[in-house]
Protein backbone atom coordinates (compact mmCIF):
# COMPACT_ATOMS: atom_id res chain seq x y z
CA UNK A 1 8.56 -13.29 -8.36
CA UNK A 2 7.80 -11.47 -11.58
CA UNK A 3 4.36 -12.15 -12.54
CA UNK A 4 3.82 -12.53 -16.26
CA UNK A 5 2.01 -9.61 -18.51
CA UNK A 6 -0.70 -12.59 -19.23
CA UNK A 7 -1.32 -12.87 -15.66
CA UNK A 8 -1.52 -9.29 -14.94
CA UNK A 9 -3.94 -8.47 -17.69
CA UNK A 10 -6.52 -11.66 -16.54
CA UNK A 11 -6.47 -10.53 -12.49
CA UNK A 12 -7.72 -7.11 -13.47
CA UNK A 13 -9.90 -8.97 -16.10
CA UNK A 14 -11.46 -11.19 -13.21
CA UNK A 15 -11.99 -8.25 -10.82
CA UNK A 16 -14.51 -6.70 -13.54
CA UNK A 17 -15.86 -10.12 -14.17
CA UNK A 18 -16.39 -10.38 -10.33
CA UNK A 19 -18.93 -7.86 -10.87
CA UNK A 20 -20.25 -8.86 -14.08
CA UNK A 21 -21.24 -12.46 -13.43
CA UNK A 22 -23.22 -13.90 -9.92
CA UNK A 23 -21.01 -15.42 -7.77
CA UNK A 24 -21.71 -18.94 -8.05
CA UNK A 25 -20.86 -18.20 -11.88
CA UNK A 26 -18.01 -16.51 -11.23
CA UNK A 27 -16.55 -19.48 -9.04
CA UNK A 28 -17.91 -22.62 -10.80
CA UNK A 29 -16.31 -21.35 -14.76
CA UNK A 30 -13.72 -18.63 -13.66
CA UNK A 31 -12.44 -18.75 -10.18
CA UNK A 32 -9.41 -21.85 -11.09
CA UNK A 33 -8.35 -19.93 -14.33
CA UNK A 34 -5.26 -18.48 -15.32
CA UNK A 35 -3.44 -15.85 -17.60
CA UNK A 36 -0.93 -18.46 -19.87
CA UNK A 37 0.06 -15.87 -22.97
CA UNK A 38 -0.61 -12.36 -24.61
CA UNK A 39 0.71 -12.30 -27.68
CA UNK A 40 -0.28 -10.82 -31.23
CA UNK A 41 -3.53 -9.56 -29.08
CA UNK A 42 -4.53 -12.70 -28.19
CA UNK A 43 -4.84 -13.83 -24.33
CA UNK A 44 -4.68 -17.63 -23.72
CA UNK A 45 -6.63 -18.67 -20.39
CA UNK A 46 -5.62 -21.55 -19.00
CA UNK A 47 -8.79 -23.77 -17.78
CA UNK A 48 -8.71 -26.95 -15.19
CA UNK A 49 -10.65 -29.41 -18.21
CA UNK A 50 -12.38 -29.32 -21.66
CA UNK A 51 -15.92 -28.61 -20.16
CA UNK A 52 -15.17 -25.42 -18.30
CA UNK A 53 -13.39 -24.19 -21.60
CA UNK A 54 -16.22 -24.68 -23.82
CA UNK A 55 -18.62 -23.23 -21.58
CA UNK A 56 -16.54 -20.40 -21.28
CA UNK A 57 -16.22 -20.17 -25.51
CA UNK A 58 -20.31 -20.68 -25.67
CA UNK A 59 -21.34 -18.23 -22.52
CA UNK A 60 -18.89 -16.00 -22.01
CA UNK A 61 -16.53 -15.65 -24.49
CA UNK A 62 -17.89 -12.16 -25.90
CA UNK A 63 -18.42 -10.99 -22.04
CA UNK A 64 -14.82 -11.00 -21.50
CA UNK A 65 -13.40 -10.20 -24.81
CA UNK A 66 -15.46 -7.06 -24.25
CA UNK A 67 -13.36 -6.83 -20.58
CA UNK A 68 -10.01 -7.38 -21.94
CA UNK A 69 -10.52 -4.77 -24.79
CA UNK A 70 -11.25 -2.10 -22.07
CA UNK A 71 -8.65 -2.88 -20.02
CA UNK A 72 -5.93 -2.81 -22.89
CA UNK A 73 -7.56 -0.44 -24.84
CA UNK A 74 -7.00 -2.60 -28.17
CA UNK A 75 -9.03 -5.45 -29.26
CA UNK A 76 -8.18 -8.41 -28.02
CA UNK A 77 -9.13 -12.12 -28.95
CA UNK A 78 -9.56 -15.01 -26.17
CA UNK A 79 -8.93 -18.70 -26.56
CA UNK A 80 -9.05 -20.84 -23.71
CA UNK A 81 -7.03 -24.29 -22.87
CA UNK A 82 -6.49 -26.75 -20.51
CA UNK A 83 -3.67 -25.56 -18.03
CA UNK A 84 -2.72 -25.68 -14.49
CA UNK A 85 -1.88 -22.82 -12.37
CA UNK A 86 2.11 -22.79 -12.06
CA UNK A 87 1.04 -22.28 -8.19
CA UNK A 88 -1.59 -24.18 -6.01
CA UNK A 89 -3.03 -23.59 -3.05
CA UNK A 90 -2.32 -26.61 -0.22
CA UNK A 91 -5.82 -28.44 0.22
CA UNK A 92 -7.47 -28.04 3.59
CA UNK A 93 -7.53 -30.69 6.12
CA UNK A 94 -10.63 -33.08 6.55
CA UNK A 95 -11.18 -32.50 2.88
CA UNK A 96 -13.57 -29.63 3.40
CA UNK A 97 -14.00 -26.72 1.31
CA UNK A 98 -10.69 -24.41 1.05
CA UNK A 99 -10.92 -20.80 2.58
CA UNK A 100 -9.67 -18.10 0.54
CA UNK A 101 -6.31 -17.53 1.75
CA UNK A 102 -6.66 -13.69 1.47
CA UNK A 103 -9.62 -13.85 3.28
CA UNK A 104 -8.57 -13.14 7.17
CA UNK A 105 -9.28 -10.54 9.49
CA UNK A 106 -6.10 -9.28 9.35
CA UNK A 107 -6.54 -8.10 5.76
CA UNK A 108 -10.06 -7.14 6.65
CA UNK A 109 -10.30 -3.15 6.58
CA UNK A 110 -12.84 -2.44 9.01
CA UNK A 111 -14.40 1.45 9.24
CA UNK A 112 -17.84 2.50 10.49
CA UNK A 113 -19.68 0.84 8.01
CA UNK A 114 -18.28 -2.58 9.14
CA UNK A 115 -17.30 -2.71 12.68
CA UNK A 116 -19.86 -4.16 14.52
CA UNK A 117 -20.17 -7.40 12.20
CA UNK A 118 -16.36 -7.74 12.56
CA UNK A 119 -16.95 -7.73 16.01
CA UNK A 120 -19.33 -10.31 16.35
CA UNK A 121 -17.24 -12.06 13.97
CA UNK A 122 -14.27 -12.12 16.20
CA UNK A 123 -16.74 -13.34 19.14
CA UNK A 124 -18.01 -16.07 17.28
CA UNK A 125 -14.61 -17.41 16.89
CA UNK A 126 -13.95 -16.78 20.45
CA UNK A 127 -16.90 -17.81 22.25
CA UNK A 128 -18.11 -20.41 19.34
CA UNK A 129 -21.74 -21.52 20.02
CA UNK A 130 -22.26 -19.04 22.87
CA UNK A 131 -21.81 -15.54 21.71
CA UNK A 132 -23.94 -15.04 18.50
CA UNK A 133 -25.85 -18.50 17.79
CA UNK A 134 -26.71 -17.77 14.94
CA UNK A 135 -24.50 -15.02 13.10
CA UNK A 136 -26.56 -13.49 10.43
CA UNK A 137 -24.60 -11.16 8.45
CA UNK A 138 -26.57 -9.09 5.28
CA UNK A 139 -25.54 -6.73 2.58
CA UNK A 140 -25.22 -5.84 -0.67
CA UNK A 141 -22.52 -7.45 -2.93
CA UNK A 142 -19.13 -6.86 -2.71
CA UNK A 143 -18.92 -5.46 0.88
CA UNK A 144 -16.92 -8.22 2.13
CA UNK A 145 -20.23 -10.74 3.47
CA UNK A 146 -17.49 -13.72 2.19
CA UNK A 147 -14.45 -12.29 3.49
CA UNK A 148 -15.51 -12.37 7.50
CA UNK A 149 -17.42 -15.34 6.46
CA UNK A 150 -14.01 -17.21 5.66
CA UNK A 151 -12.01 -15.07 8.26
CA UNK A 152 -14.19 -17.33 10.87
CA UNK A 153 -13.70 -20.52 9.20
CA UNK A 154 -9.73 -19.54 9.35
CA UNK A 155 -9.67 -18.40 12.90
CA UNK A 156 -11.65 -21.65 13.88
CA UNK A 157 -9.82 -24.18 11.95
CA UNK A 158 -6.39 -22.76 13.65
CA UNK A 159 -8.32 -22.99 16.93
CA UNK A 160 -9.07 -26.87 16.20
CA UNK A 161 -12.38 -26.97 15.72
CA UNK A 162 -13.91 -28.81 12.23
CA UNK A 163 -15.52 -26.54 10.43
CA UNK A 164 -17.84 -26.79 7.15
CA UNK A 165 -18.12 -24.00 4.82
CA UNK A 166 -20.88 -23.86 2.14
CA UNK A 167 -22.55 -21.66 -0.43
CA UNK A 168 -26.51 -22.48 -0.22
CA UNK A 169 -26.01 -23.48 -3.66
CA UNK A 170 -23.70 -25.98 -2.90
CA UNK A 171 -25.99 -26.88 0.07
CA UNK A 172 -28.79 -27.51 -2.61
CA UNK A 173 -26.78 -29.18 -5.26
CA UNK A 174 -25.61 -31.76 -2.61
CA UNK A 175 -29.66 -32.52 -1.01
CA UNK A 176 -30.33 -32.79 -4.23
CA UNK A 177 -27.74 -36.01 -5.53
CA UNK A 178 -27.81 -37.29 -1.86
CA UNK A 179 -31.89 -37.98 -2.45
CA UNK A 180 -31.49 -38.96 -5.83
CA UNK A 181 -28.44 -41.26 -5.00
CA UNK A 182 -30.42 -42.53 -1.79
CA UNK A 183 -27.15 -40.97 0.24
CA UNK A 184 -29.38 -38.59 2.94
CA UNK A 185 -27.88 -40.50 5.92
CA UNK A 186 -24.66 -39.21 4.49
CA UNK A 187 -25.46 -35.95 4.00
CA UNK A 188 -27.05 -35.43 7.06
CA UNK A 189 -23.68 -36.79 8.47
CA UNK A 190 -21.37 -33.96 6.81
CA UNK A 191 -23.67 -30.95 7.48
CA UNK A 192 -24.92 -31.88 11.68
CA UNK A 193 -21.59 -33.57 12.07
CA UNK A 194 -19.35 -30.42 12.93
CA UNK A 195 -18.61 -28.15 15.50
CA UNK A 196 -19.11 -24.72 12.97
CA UNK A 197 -20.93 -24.52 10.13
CA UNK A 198 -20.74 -21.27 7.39
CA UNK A 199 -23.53 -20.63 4.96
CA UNK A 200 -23.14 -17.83 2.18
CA UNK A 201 -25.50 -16.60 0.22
CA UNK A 202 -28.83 -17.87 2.01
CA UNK A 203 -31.38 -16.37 0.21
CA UNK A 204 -30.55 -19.05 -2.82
CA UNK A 205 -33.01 -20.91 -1.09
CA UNK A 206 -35.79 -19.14 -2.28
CA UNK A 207 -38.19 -21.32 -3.98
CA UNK A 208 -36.58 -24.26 -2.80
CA UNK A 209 -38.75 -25.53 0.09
CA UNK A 210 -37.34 -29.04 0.53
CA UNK A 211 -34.02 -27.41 0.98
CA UNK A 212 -35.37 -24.95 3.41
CA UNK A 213 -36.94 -27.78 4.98
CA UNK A 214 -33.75 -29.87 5.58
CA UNK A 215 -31.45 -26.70 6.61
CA UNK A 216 -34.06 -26.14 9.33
CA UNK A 217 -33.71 -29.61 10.55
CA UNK A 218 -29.78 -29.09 10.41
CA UNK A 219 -30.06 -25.35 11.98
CA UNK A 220 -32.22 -27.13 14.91
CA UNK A 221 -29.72 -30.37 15.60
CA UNK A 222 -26.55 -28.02 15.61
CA UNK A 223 -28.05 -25.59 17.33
CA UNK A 224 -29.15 -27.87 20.08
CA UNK A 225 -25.51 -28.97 20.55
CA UNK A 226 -23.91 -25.51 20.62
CA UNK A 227 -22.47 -25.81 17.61
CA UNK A 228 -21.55 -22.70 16.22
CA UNK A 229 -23.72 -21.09 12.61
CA UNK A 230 -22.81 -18.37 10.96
CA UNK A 231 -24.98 -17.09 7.71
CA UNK A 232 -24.44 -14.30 4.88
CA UNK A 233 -27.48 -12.85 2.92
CA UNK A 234 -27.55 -10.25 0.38
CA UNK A 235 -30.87 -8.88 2.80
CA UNK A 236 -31.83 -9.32 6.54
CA UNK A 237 -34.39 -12.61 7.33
CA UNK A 238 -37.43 -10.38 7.48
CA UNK A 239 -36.79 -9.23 3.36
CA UNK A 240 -35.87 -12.72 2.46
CA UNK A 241 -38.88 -13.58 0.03
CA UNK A 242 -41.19 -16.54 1.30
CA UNK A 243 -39.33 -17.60 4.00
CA UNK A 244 -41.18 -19.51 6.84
CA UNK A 245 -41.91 -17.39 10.02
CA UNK A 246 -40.07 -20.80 11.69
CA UNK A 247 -36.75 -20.33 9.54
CA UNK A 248 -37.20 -16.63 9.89
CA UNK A 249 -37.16 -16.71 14.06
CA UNK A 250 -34.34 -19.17 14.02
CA UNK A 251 -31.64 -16.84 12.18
CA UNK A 252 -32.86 -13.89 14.14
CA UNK A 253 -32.06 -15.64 17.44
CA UNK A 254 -28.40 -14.44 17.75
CA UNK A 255 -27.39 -11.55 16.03
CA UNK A 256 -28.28 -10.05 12.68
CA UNK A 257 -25.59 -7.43 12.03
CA UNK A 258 -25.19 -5.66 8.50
CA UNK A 259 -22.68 -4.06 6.37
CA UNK A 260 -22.81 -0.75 4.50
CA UNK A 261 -20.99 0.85 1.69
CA UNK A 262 -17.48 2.13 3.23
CA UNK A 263 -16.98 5.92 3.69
CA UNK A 264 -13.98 7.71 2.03
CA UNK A 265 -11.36 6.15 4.80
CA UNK A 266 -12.25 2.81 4.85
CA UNK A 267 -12.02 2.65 1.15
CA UNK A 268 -8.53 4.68 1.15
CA UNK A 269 -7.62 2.05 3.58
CA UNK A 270 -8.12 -0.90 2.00
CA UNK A 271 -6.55 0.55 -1.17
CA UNK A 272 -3.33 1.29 0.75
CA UNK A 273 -3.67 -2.47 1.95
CA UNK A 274 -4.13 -3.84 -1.51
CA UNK A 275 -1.55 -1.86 -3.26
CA UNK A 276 1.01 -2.76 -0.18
CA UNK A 277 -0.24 -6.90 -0.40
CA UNK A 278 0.37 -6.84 -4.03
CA UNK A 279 3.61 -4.13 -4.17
CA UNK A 280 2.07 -1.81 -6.37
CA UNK A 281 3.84 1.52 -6.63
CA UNK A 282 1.11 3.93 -6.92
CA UNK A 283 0.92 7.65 -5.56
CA UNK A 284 -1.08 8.49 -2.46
CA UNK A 285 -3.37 11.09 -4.51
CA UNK A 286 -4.02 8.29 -7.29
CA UNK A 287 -5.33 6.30 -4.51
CA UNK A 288 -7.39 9.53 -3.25
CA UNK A 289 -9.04 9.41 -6.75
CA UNK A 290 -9.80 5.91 -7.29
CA UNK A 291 -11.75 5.98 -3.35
CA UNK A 292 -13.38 8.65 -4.52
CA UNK A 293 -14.57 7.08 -7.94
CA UNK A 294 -16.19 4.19 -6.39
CA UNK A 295 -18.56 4.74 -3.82
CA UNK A 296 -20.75 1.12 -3.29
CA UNK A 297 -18.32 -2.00 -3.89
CA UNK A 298 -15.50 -3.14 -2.28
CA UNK A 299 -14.67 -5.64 -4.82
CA UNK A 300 -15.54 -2.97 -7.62
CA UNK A 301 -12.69 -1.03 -5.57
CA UNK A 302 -10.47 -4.03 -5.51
CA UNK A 303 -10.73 -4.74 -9.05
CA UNK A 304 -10.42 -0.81 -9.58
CA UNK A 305 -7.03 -0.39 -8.69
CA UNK A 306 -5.95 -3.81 -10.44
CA UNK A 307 -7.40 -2.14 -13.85
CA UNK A 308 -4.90 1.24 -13.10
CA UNK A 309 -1.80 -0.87 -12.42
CA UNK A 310 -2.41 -2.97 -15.36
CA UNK A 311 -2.97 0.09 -17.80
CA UNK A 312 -0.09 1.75 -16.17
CA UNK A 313 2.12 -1.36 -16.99
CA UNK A 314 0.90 -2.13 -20.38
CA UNK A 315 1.40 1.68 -21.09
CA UNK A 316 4.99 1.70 -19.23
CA UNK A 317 3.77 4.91 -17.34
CA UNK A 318 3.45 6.09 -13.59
CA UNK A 319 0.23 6.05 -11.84
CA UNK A 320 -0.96 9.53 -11.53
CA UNK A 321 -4.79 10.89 -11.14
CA UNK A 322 -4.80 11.86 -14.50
CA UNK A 323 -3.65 7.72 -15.69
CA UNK A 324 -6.36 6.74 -13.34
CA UNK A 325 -9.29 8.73 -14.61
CA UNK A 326 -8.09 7.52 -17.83
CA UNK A 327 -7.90 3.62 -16.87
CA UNK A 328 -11.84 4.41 -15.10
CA UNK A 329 -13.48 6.40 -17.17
CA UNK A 330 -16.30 3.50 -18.58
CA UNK A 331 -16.12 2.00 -14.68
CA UNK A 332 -16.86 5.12 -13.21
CA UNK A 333 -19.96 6.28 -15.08
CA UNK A 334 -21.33 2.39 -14.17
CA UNK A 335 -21.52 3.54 -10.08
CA UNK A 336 -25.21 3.72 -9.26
CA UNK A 337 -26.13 7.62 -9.38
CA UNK A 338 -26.56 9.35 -6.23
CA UNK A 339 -29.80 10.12 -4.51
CA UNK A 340 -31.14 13.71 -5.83
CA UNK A 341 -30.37 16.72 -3.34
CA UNK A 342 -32.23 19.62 -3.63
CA UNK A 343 -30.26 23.25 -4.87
CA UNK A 344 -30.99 24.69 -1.53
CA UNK A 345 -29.66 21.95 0.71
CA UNK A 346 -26.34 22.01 -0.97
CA UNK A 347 -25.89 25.44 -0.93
CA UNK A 348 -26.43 25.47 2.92
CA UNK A 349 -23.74 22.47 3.73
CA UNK A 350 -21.51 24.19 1.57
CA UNK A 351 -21.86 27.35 3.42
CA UNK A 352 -21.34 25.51 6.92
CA UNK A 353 -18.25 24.05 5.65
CA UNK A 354 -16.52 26.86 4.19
CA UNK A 355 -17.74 29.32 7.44
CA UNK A 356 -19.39 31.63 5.17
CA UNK A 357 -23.05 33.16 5.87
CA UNK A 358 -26.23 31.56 3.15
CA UNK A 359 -26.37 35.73 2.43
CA UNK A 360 -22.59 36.20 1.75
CA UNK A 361 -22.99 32.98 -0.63
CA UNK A 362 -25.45 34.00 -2.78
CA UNK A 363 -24.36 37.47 -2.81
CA UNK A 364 -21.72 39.63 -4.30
CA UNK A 365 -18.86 39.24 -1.76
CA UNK A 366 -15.60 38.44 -3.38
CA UNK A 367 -12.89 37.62 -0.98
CA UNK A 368 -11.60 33.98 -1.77
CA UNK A 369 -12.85 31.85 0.84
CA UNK A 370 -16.78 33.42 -0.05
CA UNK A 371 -15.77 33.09 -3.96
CA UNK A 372 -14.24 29.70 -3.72
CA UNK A 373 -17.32 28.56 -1.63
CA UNK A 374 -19.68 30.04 -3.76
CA UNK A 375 -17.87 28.10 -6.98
CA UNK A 376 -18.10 24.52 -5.07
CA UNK A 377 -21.87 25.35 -4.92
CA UNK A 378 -22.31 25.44 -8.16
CA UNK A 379 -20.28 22.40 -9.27
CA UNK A 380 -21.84 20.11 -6.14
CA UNK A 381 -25.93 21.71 -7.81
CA UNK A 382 -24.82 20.49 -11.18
CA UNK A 383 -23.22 16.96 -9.99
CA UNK A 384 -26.11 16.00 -7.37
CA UNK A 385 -28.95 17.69 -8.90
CA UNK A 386 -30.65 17.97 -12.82
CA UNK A 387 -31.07 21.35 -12.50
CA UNK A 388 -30.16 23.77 -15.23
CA UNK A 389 -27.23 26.25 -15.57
CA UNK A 390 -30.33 28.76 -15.20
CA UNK A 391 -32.28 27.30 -12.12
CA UNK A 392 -28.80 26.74 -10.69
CA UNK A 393 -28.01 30.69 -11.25
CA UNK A 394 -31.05 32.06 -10.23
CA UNK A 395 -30.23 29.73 -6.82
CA UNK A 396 -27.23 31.38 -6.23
CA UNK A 397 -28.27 34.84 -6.29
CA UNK A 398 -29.36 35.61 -10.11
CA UNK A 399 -25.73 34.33 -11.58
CA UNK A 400 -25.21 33.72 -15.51
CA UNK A 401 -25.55 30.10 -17.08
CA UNK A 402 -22.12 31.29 -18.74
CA UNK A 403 -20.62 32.06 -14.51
CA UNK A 404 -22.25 28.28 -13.72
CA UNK A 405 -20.32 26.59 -16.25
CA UNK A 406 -17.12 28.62 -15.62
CA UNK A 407 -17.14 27.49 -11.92
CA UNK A 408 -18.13 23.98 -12.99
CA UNK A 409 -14.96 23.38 -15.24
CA UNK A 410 -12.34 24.97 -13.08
CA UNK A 411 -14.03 23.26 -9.94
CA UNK A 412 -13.69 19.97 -11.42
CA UNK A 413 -10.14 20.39 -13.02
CA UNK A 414 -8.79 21.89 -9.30
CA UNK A 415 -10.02 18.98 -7.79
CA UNK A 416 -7.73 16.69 -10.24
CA UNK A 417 -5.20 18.74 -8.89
CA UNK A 418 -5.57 19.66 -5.34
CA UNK A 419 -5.88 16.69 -3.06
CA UNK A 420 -7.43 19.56 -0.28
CA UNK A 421 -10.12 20.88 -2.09
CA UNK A 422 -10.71 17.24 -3.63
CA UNK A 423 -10.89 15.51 0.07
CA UNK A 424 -13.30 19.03 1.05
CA UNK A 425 -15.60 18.36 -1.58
CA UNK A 426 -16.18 14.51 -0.91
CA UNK A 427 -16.40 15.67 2.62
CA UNK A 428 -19.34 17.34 2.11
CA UNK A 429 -20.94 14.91 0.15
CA UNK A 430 -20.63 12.28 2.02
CA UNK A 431 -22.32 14.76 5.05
CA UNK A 432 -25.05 15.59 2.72
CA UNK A 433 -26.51 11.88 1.69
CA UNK A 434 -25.47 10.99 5.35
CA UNK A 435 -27.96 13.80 6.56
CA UNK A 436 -30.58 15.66 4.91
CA UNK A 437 -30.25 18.58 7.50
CA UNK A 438 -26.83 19.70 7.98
CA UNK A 439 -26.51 22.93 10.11
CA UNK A 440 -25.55 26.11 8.88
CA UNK A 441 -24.40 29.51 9.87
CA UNK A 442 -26.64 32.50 9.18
């Protein structure tokens, strides 16, 4: 099936938004919308009802006009109206919440940073209530916390078992009605009465003590039956401001695993995964680039490579690095700026990776390897560091601010260019914020 321009434009819209606007946000006014038109530079979203649309025209309207005119690099207007989906999703038996039919663990990449929560993940759908009772997973956002978190529910459902899934903002909203429609007994009835229950986003309950209070009174009844709980939390239960040392003990009882920023692989990976799911044609060394654009956020990543296809479409042009540093150039100077290095330190891993000596590097040997080394060195100093063009010079062995700069530029435009070099440089990098003392060769 074709999709429609409209369509295409308000995905990659909604992957910025993603990161934009808190997830319950994002969900509640923009998760059931759809692209309907793009014409004249208008985009016409399609909404499920009135009350969602003028919400969207009071709150956000401006938020995503702004969006839209990055993405198609012209200004665009938004008008929103009610509209259903030309697809939908089948509900979900037992009328419980619907799991995100992309989110499996067969489309979940899973590299160093990941593994051992998708592990326990995988246990706690095969050994449910024995193996990890309860799951605690914790990260940042957009590392893919919701993803395993559904990927259970999925697994479990197809394995029979009834399973309740449940922001802890949904879990609030609903103690809340249920005590002021005198409906407890019924609430206590959906949450204790199933054999797996998922919780996202945990640490809503801050400041909400008779919510904490109930959910331990629901962790302690399903526990006690061996029913399977599985949590996600932007932080582990020790960071988790004023939680009870009673709550605290209860989700550290099974497992707390975490989940870190992908390296350069994993994020290659689930590019390649993406672009294959949604048949995007796109060049292995665009892909290179956009990994190594963004470092922290999957979904930033995700929602990356939807902005390139959509700019290469609306522009009728092939993906190539160049179209991609185009299509990111405001996204990429959002990533949060790496921790400061000092001069020395980067001159050293630079030296241990290209097999040169410290003395060769800062000296006035000119082979290639030594020269090419010695030019990385400068253009890794001026990236990680805020040194000068002088204090970088006088670093490398009393070189010109004018030498500096020269390296700088025709580093950074041969990395455009040669995948090698580019994949050499990230390499060493990544080594140097993984570890502050990398060998080297004197």
């Amino acid at each position: 099936m074709i999709v429609k321009p409209a369509q295409q434009i308000w995905e990659t819209a909604l992957g910025e938004l993603q990161i934009e606007v808190n997830k319950s946000n994002y969900r509640t006014w923009l998760g059931n919308t759809t692209g309907l038109s793009f014409k004249d530079g208008e985009l016409t979203v399609g909404v499920p009802n009135t009350f969602i649309a003028e919400y969207l025209e009071k709150n956000l309207c401006s938020l995503i006009e702004k969006v839209l005119t990055g993405i198609t690099r012209s200004k665009v207007r938004v008008s929103f109206c009610v509209g259903e989906p030309e697809e939908k999703l089948p509900t979900q038996p037992n009328n419980l919440p619907l799991f995100n039919p992309r989110y499996t663990f067969d489309s979940f990449i899973v590299g160093r940073s990941n593994q051992m929560a998708y592990a326990a993940a995988l246990q706690v759908v095969e050994n449910p209530g024995q193996a990890y009772n309860p799951l605690f997973i914790h990260g940042a956002a957009g590392l893919g916390k919701t993803h395993l978190l559904h990927a259970i529910g999925h697994a479990a459902v197809a394995n029979g078992l009834k399973v309740l899934y449940a922001s802890a903002e949904q879990f609030t909203n609903e103690l809340v009605s249920a005590i002021r429609e005198d409906r407890t007994g019924e609430f206590r009835k959906k949450y204790r009465g199933v054999d797996m229950l998922l919780v996202d986003d945990i640490q809503f309950f801050d400041g909400k003590e008779r919510t904490k209070e109930n959910f331990f009174y629901t962790f302690n009844e399903l526990h006690a039956h061996n029913r399977q709980i599985a949590i996600t939390s932007d932080c582990p239960p020790r960071q988790i401001p004023h939680l009870r040392e009673r709550l605290r003990s209860r989700f550290e009882w099974g497992l707390v695993a975490d989940l870190q920023p992908p390296d350069f692989d994993t994020r290659l990976a689930i590019l390649k995964t993406r672009a294959e799911q949604d048949k995007v044609d796109i060049t292995p060394d665009a892909l290179e680039f956009i990994a190594l654009q963004i470092k922290e956020n999957i979904r930033a990543l995700e929602g990356s490579l939807n902005r390139v296809t959509a700019y290469a479409r609306l522009l009728k042009a092939i993906v190539t690095p160049d179209l991609a540093a185009r299509a990111l150039e405001d996204i990429a100077r959002m990533e949060p700026e790496p921790a400061s290095l000092s001069p020395a330190l980067i001159a050293e891993a630079v030296a241990t990776d290209f097999q040169v000596t410290l003395s060769d590097l800062k000296g006035r040997k000119r082979n290639g390897a030594t020269v090419l080394a010695r030019q990385v060195s400068m253009y890794l100093i001026r990236q990680e560091t805020d040194c000068s063009l002088s204090e970088i010079g006088r670093e490398l062995g009393g070189r010109s601010p004018a030498t500096i700069s020269y390296a700088y530029e025709k580093i950074a435009n041969s990395i455009n260019n040669d995948p090698h070099l580019r994949r050499q440089v990230f390499n060493i990098q990544q080594r140097l914020h993984a570890s502050p003392e990398p060998a080297v060769r004197n």
